[in-house]
PDB file of N, CA and C in Angstrom:
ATOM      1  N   UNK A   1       0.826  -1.202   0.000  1.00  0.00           N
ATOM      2  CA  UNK A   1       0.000   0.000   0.000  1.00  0.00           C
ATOM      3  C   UNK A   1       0.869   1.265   0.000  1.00  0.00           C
ATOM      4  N   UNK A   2       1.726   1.289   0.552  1.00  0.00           N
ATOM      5  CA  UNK A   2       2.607   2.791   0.505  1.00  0.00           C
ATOM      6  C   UNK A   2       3.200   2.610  -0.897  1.00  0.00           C
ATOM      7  N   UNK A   3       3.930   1.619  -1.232  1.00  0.00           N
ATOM      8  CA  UNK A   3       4.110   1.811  -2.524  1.00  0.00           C
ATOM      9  C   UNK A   3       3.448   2.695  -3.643  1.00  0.00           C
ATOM     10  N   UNK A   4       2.175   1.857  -3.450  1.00  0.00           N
ATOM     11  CA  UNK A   4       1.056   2.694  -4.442  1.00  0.00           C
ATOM     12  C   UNK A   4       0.622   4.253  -3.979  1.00  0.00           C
ATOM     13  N   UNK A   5       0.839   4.383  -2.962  1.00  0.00           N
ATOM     14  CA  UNK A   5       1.207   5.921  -2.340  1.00  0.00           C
ATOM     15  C   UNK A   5       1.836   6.995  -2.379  1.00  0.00           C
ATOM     16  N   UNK A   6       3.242   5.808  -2.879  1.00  0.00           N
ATOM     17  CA  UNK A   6       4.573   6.696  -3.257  1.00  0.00           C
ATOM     18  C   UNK A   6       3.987   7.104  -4.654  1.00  0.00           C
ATOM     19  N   UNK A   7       3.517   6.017  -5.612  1.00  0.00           N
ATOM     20  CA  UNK A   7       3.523   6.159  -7.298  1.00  0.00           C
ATOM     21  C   UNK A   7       2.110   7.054  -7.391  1.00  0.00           C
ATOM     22  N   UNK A   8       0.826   7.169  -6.500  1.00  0.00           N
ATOM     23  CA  UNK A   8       0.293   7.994  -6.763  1.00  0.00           C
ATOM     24  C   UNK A   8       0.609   9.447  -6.622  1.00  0.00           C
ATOM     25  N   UNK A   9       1.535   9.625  -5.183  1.00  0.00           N
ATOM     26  CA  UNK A   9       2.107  11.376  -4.735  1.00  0.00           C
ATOM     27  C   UNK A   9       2.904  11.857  -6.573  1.00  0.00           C
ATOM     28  N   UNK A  10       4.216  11.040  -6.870  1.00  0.00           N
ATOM     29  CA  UNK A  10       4.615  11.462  -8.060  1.00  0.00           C
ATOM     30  C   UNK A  10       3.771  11.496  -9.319  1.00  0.00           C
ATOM     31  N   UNK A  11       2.462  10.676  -9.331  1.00  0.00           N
ATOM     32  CA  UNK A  11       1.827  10.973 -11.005  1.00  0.00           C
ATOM     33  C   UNK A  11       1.083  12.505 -10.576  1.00  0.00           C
ATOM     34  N   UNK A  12       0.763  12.182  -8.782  1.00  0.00           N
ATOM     35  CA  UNK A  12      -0.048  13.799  -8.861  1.00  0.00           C
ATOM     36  C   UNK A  12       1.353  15.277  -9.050  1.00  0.00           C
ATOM     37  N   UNK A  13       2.263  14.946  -9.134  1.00  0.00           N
ATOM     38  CA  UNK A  13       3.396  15.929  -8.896  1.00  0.00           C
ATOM     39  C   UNK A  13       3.484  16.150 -10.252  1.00  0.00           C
ATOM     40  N   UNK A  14       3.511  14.927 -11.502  1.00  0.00           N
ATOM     41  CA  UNK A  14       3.976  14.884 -12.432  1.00  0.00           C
ATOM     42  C   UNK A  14       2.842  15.910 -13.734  1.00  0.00           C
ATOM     43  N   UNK A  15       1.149  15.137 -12.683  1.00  0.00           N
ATOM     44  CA  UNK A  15       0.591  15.740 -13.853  1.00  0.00           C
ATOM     45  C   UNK A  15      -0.415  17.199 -13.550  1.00  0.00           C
ATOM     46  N   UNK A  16      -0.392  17.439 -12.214  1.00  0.00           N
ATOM     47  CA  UNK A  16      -1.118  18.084 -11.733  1.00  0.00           C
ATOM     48  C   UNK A  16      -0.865  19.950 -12.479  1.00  0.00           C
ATOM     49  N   UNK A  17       0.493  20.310 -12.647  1.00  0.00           N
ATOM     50  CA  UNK A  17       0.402  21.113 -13.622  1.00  0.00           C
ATOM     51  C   UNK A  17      -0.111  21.359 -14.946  1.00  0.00           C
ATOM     52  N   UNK A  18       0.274  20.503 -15.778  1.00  0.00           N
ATOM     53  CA  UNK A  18      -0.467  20.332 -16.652  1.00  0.00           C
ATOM     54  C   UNK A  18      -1.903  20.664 -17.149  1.00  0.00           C
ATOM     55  N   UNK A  19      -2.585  19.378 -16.192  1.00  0.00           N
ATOM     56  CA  UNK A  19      -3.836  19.512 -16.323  1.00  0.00           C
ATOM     57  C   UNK A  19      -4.297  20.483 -16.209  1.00  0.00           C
ATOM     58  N   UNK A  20      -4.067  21.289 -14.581  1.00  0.00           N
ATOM     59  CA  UNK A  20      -4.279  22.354 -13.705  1.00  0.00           C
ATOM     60  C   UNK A  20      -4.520  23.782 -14.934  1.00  0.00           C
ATOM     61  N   UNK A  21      -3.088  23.904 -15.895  1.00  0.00           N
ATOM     62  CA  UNK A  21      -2.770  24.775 -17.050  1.00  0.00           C
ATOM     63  C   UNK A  21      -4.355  24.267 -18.343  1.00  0.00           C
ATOM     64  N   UNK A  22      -4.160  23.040 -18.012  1.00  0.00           N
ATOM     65  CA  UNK A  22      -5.364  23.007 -19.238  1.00  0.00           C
ATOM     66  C   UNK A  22      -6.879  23.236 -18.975  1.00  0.00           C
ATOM     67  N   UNK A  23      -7.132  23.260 -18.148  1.00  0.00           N
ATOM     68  CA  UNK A  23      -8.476  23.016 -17.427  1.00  0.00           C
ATOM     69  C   UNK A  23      -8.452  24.530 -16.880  1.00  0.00           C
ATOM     70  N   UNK A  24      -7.872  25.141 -16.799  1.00  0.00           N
ATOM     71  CA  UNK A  24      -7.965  27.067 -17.120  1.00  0.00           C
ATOM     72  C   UNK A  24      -7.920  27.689 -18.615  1.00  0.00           C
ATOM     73  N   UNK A  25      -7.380  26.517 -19.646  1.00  0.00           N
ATOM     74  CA  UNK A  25      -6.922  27.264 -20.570  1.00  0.00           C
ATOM     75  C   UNK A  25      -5.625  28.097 -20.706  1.00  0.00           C
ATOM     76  N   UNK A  26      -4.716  28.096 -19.885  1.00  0.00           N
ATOM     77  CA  UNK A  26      -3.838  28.844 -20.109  1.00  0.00           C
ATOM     78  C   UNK A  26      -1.925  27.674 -20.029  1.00  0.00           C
ATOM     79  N   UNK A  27      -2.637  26.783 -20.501  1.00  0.00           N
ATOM     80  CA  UNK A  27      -2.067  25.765 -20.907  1.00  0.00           C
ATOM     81  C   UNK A  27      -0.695  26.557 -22.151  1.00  0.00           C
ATOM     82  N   UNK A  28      -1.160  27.333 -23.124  1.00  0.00           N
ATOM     83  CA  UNK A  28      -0.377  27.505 -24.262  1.00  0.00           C
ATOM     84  C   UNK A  28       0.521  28.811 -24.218  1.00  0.00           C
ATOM     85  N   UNK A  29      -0.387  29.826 -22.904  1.00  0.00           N
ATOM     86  CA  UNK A  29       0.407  30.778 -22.454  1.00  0.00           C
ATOM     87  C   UNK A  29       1.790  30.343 -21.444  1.00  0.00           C
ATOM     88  N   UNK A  30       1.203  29.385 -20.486  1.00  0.00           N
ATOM     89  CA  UNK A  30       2.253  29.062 -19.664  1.00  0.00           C
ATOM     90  C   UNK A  30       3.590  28.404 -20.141  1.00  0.00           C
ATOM     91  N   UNK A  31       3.428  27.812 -21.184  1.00  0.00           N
ATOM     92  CA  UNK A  31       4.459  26.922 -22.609  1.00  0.00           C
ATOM     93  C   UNK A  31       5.819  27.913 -22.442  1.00  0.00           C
ATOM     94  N   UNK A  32       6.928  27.549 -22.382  1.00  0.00           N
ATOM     95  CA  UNK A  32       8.189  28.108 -23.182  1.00  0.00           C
ATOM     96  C   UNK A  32       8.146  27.258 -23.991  1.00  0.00           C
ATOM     97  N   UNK A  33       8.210  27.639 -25.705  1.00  0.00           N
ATOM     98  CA  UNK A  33       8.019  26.862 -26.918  1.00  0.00           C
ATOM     99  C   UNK A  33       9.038  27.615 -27.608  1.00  0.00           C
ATOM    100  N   UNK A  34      10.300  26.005 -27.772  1.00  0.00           N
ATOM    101  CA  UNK A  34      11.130  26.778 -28.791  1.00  0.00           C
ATOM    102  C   UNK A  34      10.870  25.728 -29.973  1.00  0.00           C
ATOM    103  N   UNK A  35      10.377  26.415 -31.280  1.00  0.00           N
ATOM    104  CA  UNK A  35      10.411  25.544 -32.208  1.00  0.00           C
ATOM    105  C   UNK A  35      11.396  24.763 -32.772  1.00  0.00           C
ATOM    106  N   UNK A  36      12.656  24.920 -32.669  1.00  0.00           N
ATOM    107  CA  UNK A  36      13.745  24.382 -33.021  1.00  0.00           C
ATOM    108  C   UNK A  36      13.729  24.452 -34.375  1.00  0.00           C
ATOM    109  N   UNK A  37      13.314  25.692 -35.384  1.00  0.00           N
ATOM    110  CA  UNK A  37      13.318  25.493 -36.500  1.00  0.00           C
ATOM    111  C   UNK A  37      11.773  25.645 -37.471  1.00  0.00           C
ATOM    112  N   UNK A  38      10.980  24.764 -36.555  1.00  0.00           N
ATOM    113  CA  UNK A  38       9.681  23.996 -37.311  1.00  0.00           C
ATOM    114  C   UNK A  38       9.091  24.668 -36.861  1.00  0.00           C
ATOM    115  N   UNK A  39       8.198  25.883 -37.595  1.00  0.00           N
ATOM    116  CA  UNK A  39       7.350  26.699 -36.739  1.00  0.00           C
ATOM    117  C   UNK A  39       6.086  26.031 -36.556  1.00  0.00           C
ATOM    118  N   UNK A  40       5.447  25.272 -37.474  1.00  0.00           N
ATOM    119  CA  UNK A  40       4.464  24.451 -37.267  1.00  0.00           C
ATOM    120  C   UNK A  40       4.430  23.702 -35.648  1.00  0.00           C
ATOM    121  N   UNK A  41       5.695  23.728 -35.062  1.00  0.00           N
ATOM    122  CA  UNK A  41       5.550  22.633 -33.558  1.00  0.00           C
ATOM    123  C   UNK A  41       4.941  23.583 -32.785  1.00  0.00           C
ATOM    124  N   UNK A  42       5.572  24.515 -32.572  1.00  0.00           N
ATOM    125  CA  UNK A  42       4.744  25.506 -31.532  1.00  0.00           C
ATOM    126  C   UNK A  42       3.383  25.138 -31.552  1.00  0.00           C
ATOM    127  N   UNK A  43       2.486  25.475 -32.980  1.00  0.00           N
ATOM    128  CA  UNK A  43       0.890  25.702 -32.775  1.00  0.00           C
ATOM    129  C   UNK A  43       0.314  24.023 -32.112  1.00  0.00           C
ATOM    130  N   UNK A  44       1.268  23.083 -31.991  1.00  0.00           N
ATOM    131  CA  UNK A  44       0.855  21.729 -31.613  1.00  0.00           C
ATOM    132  C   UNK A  44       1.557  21.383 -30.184  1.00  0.00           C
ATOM    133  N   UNK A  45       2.135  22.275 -29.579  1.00  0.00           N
ATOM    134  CA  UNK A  45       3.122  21.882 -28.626  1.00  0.00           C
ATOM    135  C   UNK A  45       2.253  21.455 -27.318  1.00  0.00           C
ATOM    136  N   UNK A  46       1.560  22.362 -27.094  1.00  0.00           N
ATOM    137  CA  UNK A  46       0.742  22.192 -25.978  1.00  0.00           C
ATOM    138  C   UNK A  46      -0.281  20.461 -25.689  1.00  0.00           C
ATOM    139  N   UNK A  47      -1.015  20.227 -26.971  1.00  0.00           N
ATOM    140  CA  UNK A  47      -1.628  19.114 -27.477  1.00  0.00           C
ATOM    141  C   UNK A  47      -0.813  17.866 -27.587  1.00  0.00           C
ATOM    142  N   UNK A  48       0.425  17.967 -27.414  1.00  0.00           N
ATOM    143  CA  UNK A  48       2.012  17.191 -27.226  1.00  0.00           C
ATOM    144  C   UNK A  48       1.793  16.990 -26.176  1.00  0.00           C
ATOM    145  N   UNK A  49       2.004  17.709 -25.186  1.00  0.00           N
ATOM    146  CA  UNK A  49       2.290  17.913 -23.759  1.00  0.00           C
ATOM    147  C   UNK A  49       1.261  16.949 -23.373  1.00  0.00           C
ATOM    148  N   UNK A  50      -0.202  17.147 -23.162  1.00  0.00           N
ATOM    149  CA  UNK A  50      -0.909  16.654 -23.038  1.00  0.00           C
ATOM    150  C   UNK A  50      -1.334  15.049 -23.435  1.00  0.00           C
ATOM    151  N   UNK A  51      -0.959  14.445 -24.733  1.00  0.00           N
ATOM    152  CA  UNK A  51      -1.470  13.361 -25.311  1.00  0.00           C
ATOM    153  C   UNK A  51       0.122  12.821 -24.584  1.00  0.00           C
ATOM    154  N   UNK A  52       1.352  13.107 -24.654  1.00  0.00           N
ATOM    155  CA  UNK A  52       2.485  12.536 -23.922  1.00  0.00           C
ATOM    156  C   UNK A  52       2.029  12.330 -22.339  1.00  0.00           C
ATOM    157  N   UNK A  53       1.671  13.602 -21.630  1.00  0.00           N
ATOM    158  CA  UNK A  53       1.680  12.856 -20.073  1.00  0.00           C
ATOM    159  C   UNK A  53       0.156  11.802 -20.251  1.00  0.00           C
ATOM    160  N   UNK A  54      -0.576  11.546 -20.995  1.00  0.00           N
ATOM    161  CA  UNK A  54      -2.128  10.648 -20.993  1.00  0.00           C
ATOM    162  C   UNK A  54      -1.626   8.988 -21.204  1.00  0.00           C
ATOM    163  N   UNK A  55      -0.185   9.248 -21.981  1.00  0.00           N
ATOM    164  CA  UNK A  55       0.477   8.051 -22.886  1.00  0.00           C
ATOM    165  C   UNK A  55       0.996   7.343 -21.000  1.00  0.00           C
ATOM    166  N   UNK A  56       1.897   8.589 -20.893  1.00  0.00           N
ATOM    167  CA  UNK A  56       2.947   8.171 -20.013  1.00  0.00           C
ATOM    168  C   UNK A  56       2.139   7.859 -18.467  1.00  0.00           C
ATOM    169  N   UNK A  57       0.590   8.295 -18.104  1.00  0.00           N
ATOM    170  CA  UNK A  57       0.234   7.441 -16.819  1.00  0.00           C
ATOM    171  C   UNK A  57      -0.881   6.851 -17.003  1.00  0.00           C
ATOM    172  N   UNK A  58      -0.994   6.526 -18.276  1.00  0.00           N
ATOM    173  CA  UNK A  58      -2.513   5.150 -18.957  1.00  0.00           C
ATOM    174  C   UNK A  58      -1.830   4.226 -17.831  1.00  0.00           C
ATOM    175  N   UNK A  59      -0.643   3.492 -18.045  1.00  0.00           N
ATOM    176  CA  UNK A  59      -0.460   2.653 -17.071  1.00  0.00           C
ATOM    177  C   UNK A  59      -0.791   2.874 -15.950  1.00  0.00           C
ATOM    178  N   UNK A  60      -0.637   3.355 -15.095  1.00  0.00           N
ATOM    179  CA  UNK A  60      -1.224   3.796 -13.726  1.00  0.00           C
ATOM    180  C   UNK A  60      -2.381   4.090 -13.802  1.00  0.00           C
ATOM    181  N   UNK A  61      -2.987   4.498 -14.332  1.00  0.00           N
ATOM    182  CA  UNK A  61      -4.837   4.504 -14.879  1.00  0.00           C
ATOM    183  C   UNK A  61      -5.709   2.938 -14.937  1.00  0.00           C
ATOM    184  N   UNK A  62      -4.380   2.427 -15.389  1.00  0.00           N
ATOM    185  CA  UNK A  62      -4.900   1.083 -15.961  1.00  0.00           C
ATOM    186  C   UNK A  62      -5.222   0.364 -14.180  1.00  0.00           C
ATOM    187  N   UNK A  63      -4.091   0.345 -13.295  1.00  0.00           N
ATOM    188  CA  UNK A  63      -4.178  -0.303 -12.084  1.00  0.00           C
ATOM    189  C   UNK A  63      -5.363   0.122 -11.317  1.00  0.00           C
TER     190      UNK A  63
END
């Protein structure tokens, strides 16, 4: 049980910004976005952010 305690405190550490930024909307303001070139990444960066941390705690969703 603490285990699963420990791994829930870090997914809430991990995703709680995020969300927090999206669920105000100010998700794309809060962004430092360097395109590295591709100006097209910027207008998708945020929608990145998002579908990456959904990828990265499905597993923990899943338990």
């Amino acid at each position: 049980m603490v285990v699963r305690k420990t791994w829930l405190k870090e997914l809430k550490k991990l995703s709680d910004p995020v969300l927090k930024a999206a669920a105000n909307s100010s998700l794309k303001s809060s962004m430092n976005i360097t395109s590295g070139g591709y100006l097209d990444r910027a207008k998708f960066a945020p929608l990145e952010v998002v579908s990456r941390l959904l990828c990265s705690i499905s597993i923990w969703l899943e338990l």
